[in-house]
C-alpha atoms as a PDB file:
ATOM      1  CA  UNK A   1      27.425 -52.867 -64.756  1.00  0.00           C
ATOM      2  CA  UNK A   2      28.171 -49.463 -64.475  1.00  0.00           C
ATOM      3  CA  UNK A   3      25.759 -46.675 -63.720  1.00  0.00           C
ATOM      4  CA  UNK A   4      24.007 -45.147 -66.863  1.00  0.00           C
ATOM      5  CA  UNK A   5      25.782 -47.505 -68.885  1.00  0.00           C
ATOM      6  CA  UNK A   6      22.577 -50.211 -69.786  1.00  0.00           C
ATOM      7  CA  UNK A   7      19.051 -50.137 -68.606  1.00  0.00           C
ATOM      8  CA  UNK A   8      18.909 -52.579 -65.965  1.00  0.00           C
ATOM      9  CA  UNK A   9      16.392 -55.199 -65.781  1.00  0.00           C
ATOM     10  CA  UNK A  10      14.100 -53.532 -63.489  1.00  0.00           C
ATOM     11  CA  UNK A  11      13.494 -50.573 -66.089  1.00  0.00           C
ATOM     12  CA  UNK A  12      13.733 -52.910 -69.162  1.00  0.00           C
ATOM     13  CA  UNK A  13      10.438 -54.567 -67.920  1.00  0.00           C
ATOM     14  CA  UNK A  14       8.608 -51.387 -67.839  1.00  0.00           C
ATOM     15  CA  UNK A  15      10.021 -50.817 -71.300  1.00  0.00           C
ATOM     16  CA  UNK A  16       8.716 -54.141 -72.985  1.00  0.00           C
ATOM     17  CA  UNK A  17       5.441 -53.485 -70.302  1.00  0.00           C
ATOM     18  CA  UNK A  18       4.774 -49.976 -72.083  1.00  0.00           C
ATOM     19  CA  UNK A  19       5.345 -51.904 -75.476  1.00  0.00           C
ATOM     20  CA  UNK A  20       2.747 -54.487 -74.915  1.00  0.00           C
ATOM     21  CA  UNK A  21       0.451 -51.272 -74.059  1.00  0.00           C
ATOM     22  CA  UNK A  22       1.117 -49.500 -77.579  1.00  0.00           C
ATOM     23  CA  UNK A  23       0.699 -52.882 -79.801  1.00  0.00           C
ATOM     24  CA  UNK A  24      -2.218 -53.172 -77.785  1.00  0.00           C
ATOM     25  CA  UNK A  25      -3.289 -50.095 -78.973  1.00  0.00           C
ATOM     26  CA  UNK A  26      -2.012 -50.292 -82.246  1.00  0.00           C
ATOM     27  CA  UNK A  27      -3.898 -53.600 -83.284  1.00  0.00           C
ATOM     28  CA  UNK A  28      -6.986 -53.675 -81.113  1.00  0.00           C
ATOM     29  CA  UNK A  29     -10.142 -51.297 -82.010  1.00  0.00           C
ATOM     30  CA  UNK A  30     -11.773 -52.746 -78.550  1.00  0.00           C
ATOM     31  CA  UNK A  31      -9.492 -50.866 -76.224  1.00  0.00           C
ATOM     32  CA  UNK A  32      -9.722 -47.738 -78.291  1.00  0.00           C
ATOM     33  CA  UNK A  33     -13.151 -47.664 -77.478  1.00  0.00           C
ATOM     34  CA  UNK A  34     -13.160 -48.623 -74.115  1.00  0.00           C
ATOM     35  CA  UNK A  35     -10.316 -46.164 -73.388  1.00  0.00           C
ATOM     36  CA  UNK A  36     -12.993 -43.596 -75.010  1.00  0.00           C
ATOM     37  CA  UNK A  37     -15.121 -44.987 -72.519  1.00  0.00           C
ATOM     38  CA  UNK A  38     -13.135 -44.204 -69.216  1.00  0.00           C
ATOM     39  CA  UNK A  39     -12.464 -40.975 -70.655  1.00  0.00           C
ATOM     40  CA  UNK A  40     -16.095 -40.282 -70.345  1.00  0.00           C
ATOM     41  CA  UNK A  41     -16.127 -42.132 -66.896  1.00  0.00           C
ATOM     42  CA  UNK A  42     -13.368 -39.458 -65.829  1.00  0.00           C
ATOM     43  CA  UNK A  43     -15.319 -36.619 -67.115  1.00  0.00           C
ATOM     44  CA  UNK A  44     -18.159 -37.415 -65.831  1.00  0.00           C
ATOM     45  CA  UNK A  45     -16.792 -38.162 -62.413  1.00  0.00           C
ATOM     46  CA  UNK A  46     -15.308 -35.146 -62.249  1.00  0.00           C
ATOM     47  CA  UNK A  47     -18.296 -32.869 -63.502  1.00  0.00           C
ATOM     48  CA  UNK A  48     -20.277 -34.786 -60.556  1.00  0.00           C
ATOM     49  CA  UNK A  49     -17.569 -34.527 -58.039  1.00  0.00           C
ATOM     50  CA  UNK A  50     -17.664 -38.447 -56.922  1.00  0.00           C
ATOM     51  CA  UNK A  51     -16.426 -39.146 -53.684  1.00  0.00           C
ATOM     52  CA  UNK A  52     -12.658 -40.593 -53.349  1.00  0.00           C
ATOM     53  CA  UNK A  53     -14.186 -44.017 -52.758  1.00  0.00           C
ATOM     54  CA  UNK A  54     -15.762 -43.668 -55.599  1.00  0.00           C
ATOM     55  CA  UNK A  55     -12.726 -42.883 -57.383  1.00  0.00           C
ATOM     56  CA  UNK A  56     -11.227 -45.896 -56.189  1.00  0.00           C
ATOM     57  CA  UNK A  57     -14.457 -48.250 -57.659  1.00  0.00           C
ATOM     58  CA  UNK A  58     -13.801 -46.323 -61.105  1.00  0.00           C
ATOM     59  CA  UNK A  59     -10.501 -46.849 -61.610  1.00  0.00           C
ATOM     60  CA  UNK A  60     -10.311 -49.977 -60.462  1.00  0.00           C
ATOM     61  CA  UNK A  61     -13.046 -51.188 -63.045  1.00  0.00           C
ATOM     62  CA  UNK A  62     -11.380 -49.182 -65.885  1.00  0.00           C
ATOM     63  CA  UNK A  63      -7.574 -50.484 -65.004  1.00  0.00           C
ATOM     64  CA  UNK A  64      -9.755 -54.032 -65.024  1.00  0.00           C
ATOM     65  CA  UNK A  65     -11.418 -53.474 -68.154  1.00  0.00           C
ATOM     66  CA  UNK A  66      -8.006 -52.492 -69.876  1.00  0.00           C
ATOM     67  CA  UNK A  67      -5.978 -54.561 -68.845  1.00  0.00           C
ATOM     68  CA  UNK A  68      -8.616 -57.596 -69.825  1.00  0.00           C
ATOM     69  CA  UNK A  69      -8.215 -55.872 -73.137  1.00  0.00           C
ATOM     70  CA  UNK A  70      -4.731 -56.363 -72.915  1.00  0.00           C
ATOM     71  CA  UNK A  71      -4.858 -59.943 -71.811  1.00  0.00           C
ATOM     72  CA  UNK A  72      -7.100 -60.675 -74.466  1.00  0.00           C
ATOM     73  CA  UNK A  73      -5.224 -60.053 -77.066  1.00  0.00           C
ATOM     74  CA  UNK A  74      -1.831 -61.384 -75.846  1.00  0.00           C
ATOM     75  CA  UNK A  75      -4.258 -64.195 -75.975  1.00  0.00           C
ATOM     76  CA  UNK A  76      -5.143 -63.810 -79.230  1.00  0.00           C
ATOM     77  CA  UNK A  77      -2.184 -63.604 -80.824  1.00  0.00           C
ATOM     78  CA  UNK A  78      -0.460 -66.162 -78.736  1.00  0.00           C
ATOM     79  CA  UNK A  79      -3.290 -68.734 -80.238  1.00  0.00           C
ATOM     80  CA  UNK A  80      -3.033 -67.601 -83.605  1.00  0.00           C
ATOM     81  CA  UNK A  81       0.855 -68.165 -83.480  1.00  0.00           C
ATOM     82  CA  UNK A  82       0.542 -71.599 -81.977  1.00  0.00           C
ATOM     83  CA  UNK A  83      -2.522 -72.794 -84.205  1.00  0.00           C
ATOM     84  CA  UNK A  84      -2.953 -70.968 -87.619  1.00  0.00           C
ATOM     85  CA  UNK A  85      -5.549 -73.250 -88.612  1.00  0.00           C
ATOM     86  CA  UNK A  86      -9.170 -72.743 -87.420  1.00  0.00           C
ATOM     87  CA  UNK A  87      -9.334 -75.419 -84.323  1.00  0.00           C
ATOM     88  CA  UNK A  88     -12.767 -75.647 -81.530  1.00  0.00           C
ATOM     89  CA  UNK A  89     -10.073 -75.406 -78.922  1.00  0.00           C
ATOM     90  CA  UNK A  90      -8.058 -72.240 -80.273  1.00  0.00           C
ATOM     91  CA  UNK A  91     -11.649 -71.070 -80.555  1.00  0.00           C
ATOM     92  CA  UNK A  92     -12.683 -71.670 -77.015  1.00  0.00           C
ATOM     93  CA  UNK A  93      -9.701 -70.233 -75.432  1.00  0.00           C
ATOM     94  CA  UNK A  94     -10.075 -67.104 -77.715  1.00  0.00           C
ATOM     95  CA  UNK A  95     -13.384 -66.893 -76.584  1.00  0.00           C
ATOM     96  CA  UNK A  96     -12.927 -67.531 -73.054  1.00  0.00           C
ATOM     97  CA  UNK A  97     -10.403 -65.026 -73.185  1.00  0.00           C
ATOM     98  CA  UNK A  98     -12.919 -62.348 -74.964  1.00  0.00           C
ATOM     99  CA  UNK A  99     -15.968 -63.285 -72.257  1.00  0.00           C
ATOM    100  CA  UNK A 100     -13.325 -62.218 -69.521  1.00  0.00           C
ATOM    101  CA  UNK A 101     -13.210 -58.854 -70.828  1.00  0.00           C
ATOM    102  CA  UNK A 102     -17.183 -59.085 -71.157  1.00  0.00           C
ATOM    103  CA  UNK A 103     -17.328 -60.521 -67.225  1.00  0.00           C
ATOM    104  CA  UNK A 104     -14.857 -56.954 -66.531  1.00  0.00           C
ATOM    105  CA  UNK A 105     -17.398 -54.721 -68.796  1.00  0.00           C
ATOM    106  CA  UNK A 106     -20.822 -55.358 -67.240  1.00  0.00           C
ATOM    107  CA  UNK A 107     -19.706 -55.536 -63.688  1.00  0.00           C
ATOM    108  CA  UNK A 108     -17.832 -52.163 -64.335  1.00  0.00           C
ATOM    109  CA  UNK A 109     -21.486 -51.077 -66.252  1.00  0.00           C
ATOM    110  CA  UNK A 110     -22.940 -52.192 -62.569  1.00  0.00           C
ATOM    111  CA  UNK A 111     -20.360 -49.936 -61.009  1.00  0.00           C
ATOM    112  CA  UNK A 112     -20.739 -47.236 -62.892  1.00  0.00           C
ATOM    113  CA  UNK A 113     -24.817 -47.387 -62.375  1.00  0.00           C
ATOM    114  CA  UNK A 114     -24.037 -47.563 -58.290  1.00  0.00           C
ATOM    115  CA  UNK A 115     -21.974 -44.338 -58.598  1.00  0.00           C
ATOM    116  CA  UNK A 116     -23.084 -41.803 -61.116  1.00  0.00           C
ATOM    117  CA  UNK A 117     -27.143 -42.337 -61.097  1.00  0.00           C
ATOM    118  CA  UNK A 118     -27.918 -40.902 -57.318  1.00  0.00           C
ATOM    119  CA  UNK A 119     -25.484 -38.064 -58.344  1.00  0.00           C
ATOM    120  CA  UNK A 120     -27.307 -37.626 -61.632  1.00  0.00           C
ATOM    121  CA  UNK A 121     -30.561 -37.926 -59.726  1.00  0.00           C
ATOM    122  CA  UNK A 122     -29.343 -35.060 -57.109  1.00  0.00           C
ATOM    123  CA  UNK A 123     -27.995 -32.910 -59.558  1.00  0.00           C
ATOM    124  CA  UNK A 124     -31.596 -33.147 -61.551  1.00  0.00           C
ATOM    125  CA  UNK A 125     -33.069 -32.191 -58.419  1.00  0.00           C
ATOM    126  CA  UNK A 126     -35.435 -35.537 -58.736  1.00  0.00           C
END
């Protein structure tokens, strides 16, 4: 193969990668709103000036809590494809797949709680 000449394999995966991101985005209202929520995260952590640790905890809980998102539906649509009809297994792993996400959200809620309230509480003054 010469130089320029294709993508090689390497970068094609980071193109299909980046394409599984936008059809994630393009079909799913969840991560639209939890992408509105780490915005918010962001903000906030910068307004408060968290530490670099707690940098870390953030965006580890909001990569997390995306790309559980982004599991989830591959999941989705993976069970739909392989069992159009309504079936209590297709169910279960749909909603296994969904309560990951859910597992993700609360413990990054938890985070969240650990890192922002005693710099809300110092910046009230309380």
């Amino acid at each position: 193969m010469k130089p320029g000449s294709q993508t090689t394999p390497f970068l094609k995966s980071f193109r299909y990668a980046l394409a599984g991101i936008v059809e994630c985005y393009r079909v799913g209202r969840n991560i639209r709103v939890q992408t509105a929520a780490a915005v918010l995260v962001v903000l906030l952590g910068l307004f408060l000036r968290v530490s670099a640790g707690e940098w870390c905890a953030l965006f580890i809980c909001i990569g997390l809590v995306l790309g559980g998102e982004c599991m989830n539906t591959a999941v989705e649509d993976a069970v739909d494809l392989a069992c159009p009809r309504i079936d209590p297994l297709a169910k279960a792993a749909k909603d296994l797949a969904a309560g990951a996400v859910l597992v993700f959200s609360l413990a990054s809620v938890a985070v969240g709680l650990f890192v922002f309230v005693p710099h809300i509480v110092s910046f009230l003054g309380w």
